[in-house]
Protein backbone atom coordinates (compact mmCIF):
# COMPACT_ATOMS: atom_id res chain seq x y z
CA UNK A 1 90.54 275.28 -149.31
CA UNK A 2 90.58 271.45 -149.74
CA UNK A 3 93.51 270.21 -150.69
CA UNK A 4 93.63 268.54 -154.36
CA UNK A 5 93.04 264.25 -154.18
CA UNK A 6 96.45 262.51 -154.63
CA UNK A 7 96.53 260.81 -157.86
CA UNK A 8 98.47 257.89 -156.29
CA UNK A 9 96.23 257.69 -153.67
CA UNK A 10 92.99 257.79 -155.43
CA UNK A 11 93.52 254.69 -157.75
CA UNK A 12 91.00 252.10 -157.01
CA UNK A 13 92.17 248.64 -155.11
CA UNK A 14 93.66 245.82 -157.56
CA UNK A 15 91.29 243.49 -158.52
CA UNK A 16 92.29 239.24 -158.76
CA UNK A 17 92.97 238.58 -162.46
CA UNK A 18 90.73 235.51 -163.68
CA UNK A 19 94.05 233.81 -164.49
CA UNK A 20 94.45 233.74 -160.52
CA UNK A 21 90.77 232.64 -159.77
CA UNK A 22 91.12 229.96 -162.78
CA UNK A 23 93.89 228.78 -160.85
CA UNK A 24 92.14 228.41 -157.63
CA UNK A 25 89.39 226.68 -158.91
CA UNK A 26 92.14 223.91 -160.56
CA UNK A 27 93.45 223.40 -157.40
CA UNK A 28 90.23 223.02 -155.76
CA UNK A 29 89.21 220.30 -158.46
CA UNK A 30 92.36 218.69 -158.46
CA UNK A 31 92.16 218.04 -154.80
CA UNK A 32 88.63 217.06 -155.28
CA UNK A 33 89.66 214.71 -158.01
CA UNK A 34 92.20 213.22 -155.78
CA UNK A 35 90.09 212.34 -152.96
CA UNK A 36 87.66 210.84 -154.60
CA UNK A 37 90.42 208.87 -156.04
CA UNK A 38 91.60 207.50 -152.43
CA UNK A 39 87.84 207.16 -151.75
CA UNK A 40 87.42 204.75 -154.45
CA UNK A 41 90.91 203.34 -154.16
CA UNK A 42 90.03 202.39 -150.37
CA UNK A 43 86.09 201.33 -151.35
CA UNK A 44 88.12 198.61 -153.76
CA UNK A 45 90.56 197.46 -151.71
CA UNK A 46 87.68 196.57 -149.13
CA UNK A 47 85.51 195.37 -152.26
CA UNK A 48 84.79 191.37 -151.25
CA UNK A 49 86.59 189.59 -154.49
CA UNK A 50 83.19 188.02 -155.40
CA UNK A 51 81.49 191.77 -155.69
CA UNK A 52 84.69 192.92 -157.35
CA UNK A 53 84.09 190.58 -159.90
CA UNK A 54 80.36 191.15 -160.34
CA UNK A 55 80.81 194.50 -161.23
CA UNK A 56 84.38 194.23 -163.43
CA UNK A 57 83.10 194.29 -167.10
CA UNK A 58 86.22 192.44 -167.64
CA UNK A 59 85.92 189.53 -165.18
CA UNK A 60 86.03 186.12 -167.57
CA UNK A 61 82.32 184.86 -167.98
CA UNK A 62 81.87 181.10 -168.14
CA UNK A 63 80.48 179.49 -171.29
CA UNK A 64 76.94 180.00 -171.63
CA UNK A 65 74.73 177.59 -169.99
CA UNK A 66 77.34 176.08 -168.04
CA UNK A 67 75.15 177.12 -165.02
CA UNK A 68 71.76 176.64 -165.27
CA UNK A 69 69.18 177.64 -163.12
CA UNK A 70 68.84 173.89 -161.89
CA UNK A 71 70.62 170.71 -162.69
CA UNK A 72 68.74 167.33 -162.00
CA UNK A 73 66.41 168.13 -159.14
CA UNK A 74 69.09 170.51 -157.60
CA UNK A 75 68.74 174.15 -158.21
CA UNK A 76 71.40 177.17 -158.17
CA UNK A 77 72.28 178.10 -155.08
CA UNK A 78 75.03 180.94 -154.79
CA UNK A 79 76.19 182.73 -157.67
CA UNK A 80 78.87 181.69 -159.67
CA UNK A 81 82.12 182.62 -158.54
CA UNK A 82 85.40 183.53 -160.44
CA UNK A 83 88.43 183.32 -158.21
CA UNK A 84 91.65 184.94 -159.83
CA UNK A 85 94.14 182.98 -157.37
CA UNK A 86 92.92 179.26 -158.65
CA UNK A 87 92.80 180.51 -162.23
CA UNK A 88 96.47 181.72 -161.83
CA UNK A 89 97.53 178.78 -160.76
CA UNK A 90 95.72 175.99 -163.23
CA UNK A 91 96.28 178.66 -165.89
CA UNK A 92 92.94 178.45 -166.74
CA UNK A 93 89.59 180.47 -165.91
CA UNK A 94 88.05 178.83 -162.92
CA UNK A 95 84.57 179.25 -161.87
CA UNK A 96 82.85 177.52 -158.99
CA UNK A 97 79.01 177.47 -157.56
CA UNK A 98 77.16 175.03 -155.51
CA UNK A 99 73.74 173.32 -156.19
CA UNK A 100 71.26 171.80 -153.62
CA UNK A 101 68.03 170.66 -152.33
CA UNK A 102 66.38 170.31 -149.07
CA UNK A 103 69.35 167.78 -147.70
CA UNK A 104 71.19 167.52 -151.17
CA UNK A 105 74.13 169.28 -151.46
CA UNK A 106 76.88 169.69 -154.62
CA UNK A 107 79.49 171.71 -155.34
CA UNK A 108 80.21 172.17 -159.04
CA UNK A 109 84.09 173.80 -160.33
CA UNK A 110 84.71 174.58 -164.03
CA UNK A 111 88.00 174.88 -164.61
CA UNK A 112 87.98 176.62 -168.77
CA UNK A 113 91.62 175.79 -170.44
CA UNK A 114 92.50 177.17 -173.87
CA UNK A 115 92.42 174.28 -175.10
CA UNK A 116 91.32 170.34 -174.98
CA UNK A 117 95.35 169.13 -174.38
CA UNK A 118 95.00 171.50 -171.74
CA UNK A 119 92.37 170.41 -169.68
CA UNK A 120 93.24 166.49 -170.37
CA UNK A 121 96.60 167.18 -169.10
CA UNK A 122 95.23 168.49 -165.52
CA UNK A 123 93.01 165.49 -165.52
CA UNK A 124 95.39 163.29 -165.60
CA UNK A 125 97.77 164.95 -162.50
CA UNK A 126 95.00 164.78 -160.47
CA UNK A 127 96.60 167.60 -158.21
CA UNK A 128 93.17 169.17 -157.26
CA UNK A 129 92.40 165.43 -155.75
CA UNK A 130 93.99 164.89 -152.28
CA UNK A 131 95.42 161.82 -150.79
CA UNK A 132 93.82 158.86 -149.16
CA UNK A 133 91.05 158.50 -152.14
CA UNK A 134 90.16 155.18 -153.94
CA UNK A 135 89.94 155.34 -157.61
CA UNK A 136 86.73 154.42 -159.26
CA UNK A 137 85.67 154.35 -162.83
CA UNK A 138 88.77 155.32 -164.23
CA UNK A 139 88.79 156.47 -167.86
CA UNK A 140 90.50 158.62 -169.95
CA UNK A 141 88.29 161.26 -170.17
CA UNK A 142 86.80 160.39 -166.33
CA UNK A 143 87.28 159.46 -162.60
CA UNK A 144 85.46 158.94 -159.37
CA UNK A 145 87.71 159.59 -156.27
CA UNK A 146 86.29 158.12 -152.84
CA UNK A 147 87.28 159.36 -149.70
CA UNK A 148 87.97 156.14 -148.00
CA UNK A 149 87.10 157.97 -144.13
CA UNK A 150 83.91 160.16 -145.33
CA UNK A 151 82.61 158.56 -148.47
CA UNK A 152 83.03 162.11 -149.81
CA UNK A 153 83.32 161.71 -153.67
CA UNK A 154 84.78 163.84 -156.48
CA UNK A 155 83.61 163.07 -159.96
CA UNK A 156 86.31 164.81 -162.29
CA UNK A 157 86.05 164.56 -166.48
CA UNK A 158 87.10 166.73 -169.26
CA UNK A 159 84.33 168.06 -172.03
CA UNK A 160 86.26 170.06 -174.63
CA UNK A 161 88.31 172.58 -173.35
CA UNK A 162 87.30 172.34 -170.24
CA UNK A 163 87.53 170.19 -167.04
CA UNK A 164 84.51 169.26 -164.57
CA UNK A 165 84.28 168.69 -160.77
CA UNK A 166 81.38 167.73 -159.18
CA UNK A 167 81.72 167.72 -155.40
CA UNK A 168 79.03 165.43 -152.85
CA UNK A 169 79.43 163.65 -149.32
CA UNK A 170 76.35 161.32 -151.25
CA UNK A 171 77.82 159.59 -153.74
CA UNK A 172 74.55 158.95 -155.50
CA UNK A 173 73.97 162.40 -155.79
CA UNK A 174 77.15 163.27 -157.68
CA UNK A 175 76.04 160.83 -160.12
CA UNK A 176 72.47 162.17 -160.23
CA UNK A 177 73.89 165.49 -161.08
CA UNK A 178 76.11 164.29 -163.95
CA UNK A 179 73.32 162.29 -165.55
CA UNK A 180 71.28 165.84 -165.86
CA UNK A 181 74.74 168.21 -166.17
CA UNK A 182 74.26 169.93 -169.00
CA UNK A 183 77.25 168.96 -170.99
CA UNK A 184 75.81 170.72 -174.60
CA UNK A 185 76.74 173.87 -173.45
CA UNK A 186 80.39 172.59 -173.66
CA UNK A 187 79.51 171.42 -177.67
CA UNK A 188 79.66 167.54 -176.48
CA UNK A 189 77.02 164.82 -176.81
CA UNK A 190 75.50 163.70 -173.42
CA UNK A 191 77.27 160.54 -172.38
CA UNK A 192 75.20 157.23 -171.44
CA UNK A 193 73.70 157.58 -167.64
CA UNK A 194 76.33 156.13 -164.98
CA UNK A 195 75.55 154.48 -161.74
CA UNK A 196 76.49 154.82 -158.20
CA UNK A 197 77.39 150.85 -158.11
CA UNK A 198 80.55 150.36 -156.22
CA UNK A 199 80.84 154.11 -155.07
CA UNK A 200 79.06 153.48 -151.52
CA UNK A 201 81.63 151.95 -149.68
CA UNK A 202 80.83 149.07 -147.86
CA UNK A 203 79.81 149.05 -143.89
CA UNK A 204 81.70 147.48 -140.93
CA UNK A 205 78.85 145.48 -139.01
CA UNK A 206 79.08 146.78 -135.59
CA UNK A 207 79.47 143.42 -134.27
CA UNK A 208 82.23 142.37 -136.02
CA UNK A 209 83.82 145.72 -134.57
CA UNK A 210 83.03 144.44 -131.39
CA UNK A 211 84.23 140.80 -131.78
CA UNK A 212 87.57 142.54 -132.76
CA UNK A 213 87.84 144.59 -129.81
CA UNK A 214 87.21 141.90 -127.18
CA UNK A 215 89.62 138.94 -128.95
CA UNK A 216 92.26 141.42 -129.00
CA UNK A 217 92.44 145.30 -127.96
CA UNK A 218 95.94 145.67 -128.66
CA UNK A 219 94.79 145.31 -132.73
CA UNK A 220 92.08 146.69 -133.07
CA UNK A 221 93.32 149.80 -131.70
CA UNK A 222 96.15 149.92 -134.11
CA UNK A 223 93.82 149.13 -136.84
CA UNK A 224 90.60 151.56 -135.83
CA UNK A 225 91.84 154.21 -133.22
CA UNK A 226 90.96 157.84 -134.26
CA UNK A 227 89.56 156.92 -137.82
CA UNK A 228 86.10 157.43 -139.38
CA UNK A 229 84.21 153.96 -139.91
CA UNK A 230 81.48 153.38 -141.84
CA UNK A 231 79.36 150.81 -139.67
CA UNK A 232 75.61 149.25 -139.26
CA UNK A 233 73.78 147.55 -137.18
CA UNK A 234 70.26 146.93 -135.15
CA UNK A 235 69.78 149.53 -132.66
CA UNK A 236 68.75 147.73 -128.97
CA UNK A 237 68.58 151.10 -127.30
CA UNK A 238 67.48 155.06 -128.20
CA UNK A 239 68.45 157.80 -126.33
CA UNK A 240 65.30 160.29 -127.21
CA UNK A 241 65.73 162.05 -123.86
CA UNK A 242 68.78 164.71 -123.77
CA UNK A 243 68.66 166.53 -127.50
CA UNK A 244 72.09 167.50 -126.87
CA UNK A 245 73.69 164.20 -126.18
CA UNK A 246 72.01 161.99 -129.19
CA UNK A 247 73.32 158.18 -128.92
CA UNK A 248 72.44 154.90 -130.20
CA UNK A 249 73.84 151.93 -128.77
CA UNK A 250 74.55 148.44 -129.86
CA UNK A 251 74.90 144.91 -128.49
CA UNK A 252 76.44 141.77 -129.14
CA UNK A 253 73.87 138.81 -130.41
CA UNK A 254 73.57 135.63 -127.51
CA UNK A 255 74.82 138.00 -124.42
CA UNK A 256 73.29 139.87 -121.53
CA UNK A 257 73.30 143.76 -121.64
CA UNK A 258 76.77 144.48 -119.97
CA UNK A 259 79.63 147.42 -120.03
CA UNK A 260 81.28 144.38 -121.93
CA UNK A 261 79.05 143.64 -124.73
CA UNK A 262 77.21 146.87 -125.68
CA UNK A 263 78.37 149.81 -127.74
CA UNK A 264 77.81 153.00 -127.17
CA UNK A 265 78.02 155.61 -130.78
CA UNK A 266 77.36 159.51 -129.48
CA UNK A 267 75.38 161.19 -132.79
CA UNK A 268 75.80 165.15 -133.27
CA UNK A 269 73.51 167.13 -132.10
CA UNK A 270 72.19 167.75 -135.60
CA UNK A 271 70.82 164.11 -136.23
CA UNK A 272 68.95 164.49 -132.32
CA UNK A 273 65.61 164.19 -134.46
CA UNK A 274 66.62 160.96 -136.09
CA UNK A 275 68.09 159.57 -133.60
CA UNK A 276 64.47 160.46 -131.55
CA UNK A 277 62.98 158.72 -134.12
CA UNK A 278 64.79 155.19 -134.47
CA UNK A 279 63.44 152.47 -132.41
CA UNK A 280 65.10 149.66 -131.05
CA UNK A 281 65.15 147.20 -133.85
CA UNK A 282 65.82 149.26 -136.92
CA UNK A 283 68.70 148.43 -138.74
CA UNK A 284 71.08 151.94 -139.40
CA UNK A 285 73.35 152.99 -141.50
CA UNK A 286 76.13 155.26 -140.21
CA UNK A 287 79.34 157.42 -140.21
CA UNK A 288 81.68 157.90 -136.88
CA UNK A 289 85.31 158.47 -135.47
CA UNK A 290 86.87 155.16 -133.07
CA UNK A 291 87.58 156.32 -129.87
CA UNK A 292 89.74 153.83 -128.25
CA UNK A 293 90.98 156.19 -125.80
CA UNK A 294 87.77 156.76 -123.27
CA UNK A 295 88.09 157.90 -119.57
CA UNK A 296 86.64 154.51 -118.84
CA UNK A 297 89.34 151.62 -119.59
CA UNK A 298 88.89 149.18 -121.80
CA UNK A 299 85.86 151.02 -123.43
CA UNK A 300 85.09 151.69 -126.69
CA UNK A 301 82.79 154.53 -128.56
CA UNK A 302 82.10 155.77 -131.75
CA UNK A 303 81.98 159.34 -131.42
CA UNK A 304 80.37 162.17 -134.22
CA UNK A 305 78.39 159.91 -135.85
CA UNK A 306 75.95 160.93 -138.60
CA UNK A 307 73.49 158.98 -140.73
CA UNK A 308 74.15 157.51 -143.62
CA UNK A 309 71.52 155.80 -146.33
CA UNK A 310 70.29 152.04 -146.01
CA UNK A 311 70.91 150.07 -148.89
């Protein structure tokens, strides 16, 4: 005969309680949770600050229609910016964007204070303006700063509660862009139109330059070495050969082509189509660095020179 099953024995296997299984699945989601967590931690950290504030609900939004689509004949080019470390440091909410057109170029910076003694009060340190810059058109409310080597030129004014910078190596520009800035959107009338006179800073003739250098090197090295001069004078010869060595070159009036009485300005290679296109004759406008310090002794050039407009 068989013997009888074992009672102890023939108990079915333990099954896992659902508090166990519950568990499991809390840990698994937990863990889930928490990796996604780094995920998006790490996705942030590598966010660019401009995309960071895109997408930030709470990023500060300048005042509406502060920038438009287009302003004078310039239109929008990047999207406005919001940088945290400027607006930390003027206390304020600063925004930035730039505006162009075909060669026209301006940068634009609203810097939005809480209030109007606020944003008068950074006018007047001028601490965003560097050094080396002649004051023009000096208000209260308004001032031109001209870089004296560049003829770069900041227009700064207040409108409200906020403070304006408009940013342009042409000074006309700037001005253009102020005359159509849309200064309604700040709850202020539009002020009269200004002008660009006495903003363009005058040019060195290149023979006066010259004149200097032969009656006495020793001076006109201290006074020109190394700095950016705005010149002019009549071209006598093109170089519309080599694109990547663009030069003009220059000659004193009543003398004989010589190492002595010419002048030789190197243009970058950027202005090799204008420079193609001046003929001897043509009077120029231009911006370059005095070197005083060739291989060649006693030999001066004006080296990265760039155009600049004719009166």
């Amino acid at each position: 005969f068989a013997a009888p099953p074992n009672p102890q024995t023939a108990l079915p296997a333990p099954q896992p309680s659902n508090s166990r299984l519950g568990c499991g699945l809390l840990g698994c989601g937990g863990a889930l949770l928490l990796g996604l967590g780094v995920i998006l931690l790490f996705v942030l950290v590598q966010m660019p600050e401009s995309t960071y504030n895109r997408l930030n609900p709470f990023t500060p939004k300048p005042p509406a229609g502060a920038f438009p689509a287009a302003i004078a004949d310039l239109n929008l080019n990047d999207e406005v910016q919001y940088d945290r470390s400027f607006s930390s440091i003027c206390a304020c909410n600063y925004f930035f964007s730039t505006y162009s057109k075909g060669a026209k170029d301006v940068s634009y910076t609203l810097y939005n204070f809480k209030s109007e003694a606020e944003a008068k009060m950074h006018l007047d340190k001028k601490s965003f303006i560097g050094g080396g810059k002649r004051m023009e058109q000096v208000s209260d409310s308004r001032f031109v700063a001209v870089d004296r080597d560049r003829g770069y030129v900041q227009i700064a004014e207040t409108a409200g509660k906020n403070m304006i910078l408009i940013s342009s190596n042409k000074p006309v520009d700037a001005i253009a862009f102020e005359n159509g800035f849309p200064f309604a959107a700040f709850g202020v009338a539009q002020p009269p139109p200004r002008s660009a006179d006495g903003l363009v800073d005058d040019a060195l003739p290149v023979n006066v330059l010259m004149q200097e250098y032969k009656s006495d090197k020793k001076a006109a090295k201290t006074k020109y070495d190394g700095k950016m001069l705005l010149l002019t004078g009549t071209v006598v010869v093109t170089n519309s050969e080599d694109k990547l060595k663009p030069y003009l070159a220059f000659q004193m009036p009543g003398t004989k082509p010589t190492i002595d009485t010419m002048l030789i300005c190197n243009f970058t290679v950027s202005e090799s189509a204008r420079v193609s296109a001046t003929k001897p004759g043509t009077i120029v406008r231009f911006r370059g660095k005095v070197n005083m310090n060739t291989e060649l002794l006693d030999i001066m050039m004006i080296e990265d020179c760039k155009f600049e407009p004719v009166k």
